[in-house]
Protein backbone atom coordinates (compact mmCIF):
# COMPACT_ATOMS: atom_id res chain seq x y z
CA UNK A 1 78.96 24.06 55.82
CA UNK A 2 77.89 21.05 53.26
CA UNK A 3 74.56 21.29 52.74
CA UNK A 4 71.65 17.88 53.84
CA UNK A 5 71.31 17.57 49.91
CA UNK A 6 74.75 17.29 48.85
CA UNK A 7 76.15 14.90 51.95
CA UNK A 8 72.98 12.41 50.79
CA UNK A 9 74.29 12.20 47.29
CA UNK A 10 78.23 11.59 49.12
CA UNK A 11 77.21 9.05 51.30
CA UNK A 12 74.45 7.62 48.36
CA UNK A 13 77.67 6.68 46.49
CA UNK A 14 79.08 2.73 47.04
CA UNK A 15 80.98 3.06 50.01
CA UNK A 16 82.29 -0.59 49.74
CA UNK A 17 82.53 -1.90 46.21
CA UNK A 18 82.14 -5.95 47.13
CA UNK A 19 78.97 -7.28 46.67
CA UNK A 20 79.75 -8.98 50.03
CA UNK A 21 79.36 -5.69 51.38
CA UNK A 22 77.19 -3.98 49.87
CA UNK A 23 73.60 -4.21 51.82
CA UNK A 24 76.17 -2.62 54.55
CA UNK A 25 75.87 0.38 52.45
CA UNK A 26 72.06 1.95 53.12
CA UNK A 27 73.03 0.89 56.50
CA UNK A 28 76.24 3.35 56.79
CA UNK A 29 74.28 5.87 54.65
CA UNK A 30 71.68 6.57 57.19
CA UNK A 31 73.82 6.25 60.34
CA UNK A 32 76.67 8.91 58.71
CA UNK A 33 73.26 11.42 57.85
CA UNK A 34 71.71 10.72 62.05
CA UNK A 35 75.17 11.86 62.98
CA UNK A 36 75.42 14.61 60.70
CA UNK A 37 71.95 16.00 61.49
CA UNK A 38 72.70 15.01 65.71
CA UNK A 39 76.17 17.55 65.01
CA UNK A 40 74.51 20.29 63.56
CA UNK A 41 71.73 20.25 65.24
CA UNK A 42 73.68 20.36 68.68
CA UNK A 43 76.78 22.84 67.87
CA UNK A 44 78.15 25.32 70.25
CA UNK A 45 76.24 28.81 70.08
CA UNK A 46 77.92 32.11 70.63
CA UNK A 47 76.89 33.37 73.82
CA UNK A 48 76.35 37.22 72.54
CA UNK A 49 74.16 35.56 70.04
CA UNK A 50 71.73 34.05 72.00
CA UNK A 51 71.13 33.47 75.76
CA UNK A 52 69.89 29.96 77.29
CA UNK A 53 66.76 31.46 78.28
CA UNK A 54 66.05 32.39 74.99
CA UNK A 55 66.21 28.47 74.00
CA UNK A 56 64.97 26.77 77.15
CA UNK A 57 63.06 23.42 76.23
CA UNK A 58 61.15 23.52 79.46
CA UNK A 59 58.75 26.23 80.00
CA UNK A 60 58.21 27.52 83.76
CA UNK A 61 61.65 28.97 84.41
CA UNK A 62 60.62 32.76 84.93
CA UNK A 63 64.35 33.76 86.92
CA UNK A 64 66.85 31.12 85.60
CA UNK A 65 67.31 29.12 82.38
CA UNK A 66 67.97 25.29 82.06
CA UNK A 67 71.72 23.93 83.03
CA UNK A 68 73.67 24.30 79.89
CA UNK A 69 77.59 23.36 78.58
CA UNK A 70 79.30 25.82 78.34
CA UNK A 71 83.04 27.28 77.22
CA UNK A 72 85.20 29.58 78.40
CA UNK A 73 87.15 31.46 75.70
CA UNK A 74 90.39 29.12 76.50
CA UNK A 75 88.22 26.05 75.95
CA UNK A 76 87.57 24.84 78.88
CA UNK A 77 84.12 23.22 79.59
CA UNK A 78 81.85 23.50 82.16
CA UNK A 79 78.09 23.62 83.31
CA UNK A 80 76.17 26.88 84.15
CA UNK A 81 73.15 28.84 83.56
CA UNK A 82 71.70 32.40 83.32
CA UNK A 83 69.54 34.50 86.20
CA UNK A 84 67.60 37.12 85.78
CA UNK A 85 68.94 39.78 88.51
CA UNK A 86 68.48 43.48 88.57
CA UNK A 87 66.66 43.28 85.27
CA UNK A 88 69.08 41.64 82.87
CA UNK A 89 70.28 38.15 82.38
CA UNK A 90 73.71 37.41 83.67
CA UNK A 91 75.51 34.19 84.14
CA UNK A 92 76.06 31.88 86.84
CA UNK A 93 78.56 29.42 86.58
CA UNK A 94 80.57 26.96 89.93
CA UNK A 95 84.10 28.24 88.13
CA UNK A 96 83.52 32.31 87.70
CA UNK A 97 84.72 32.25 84.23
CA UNK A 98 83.41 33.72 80.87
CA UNK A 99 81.03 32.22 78.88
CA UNK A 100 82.18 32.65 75.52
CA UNK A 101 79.83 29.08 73.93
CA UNK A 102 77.18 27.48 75.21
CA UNK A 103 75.13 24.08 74.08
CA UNK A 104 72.09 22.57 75.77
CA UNK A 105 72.67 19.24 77.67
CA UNK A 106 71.60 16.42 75.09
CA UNK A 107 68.41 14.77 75.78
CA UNK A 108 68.95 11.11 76.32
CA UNK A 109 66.47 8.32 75.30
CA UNK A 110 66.90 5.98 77.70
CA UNK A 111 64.86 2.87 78.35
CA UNK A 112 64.12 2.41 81.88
C-alpha cells in the first residue's frame, strides 16, 4: 500500500500544466487525499481477524454488535451482525451464508 507521504508528493505535482487550470490543482490535490484516506480508512476486514463487536462505534450493545456489510467468500454482499449465544460470538445474517469480510456501514453527514 502507498504510503499518506508519498501519494501527497504524487498528487503535489501539476496535474494540469495550463495556467488556465492551474488553481484547479490544490483543489484536486485535497479531494484525491479525502478519498484516499475515506478508502483506507473504510476497507473490508477479514472476519477471523476481528469481529464487529470488537469495533462497534456505539457502546451499549452487551449481546449483539452494530449491522455491518458484509461478504461471503463468492463476493456477494449483504448486511448482518454477530450475537453472543452460548458464550461465543457467532453470526447472524437474513441469507445463512459465510462471512468471509466485513465493513461497518458508513456514517453519513447529512443535513437535515
Amino acid at each position: 500500500m502507498i504510503k499518506e507521504e508519498e501519494l501527497a508528493k504524487i498528487v503535489k505535482t501539476d496535474i494540469l500544466c495550463s495556467d488556465y487550470f492551474r488553481p484547479l490543482n490544490r483543489l484536486i490535490s485535497e479531494s484525491f487525499l479525502h478519498g484516499y484516506q475515506y478508502a483506507v480508512q473504510h476497507q473490508w476486514i477479514k472476519s477471523s481477524d476481528m469481529l464487529p463487536h470488537e469495533f462497534s462505534r456505539t457502546k451499549g450493545f452487551e449481546n449483539h454488535s452494530e449491522d455491518v456489510i458484509c461478504r461471503s467468500p463468492t463476493g456477494i454482499v449483504f448486511v448482518g451482525y454477530t450475537n453472543y449465544v452460548d458464550g461465543k460470538w457467532v453470526w447472524s445474517t437474513s441469507t445463512n451464508m459465510e462471512v468471509e469480510y466485513w465493513m461497518p456501514i458508513p456514517e453519513l453527514d447529512v443535513e437535515v
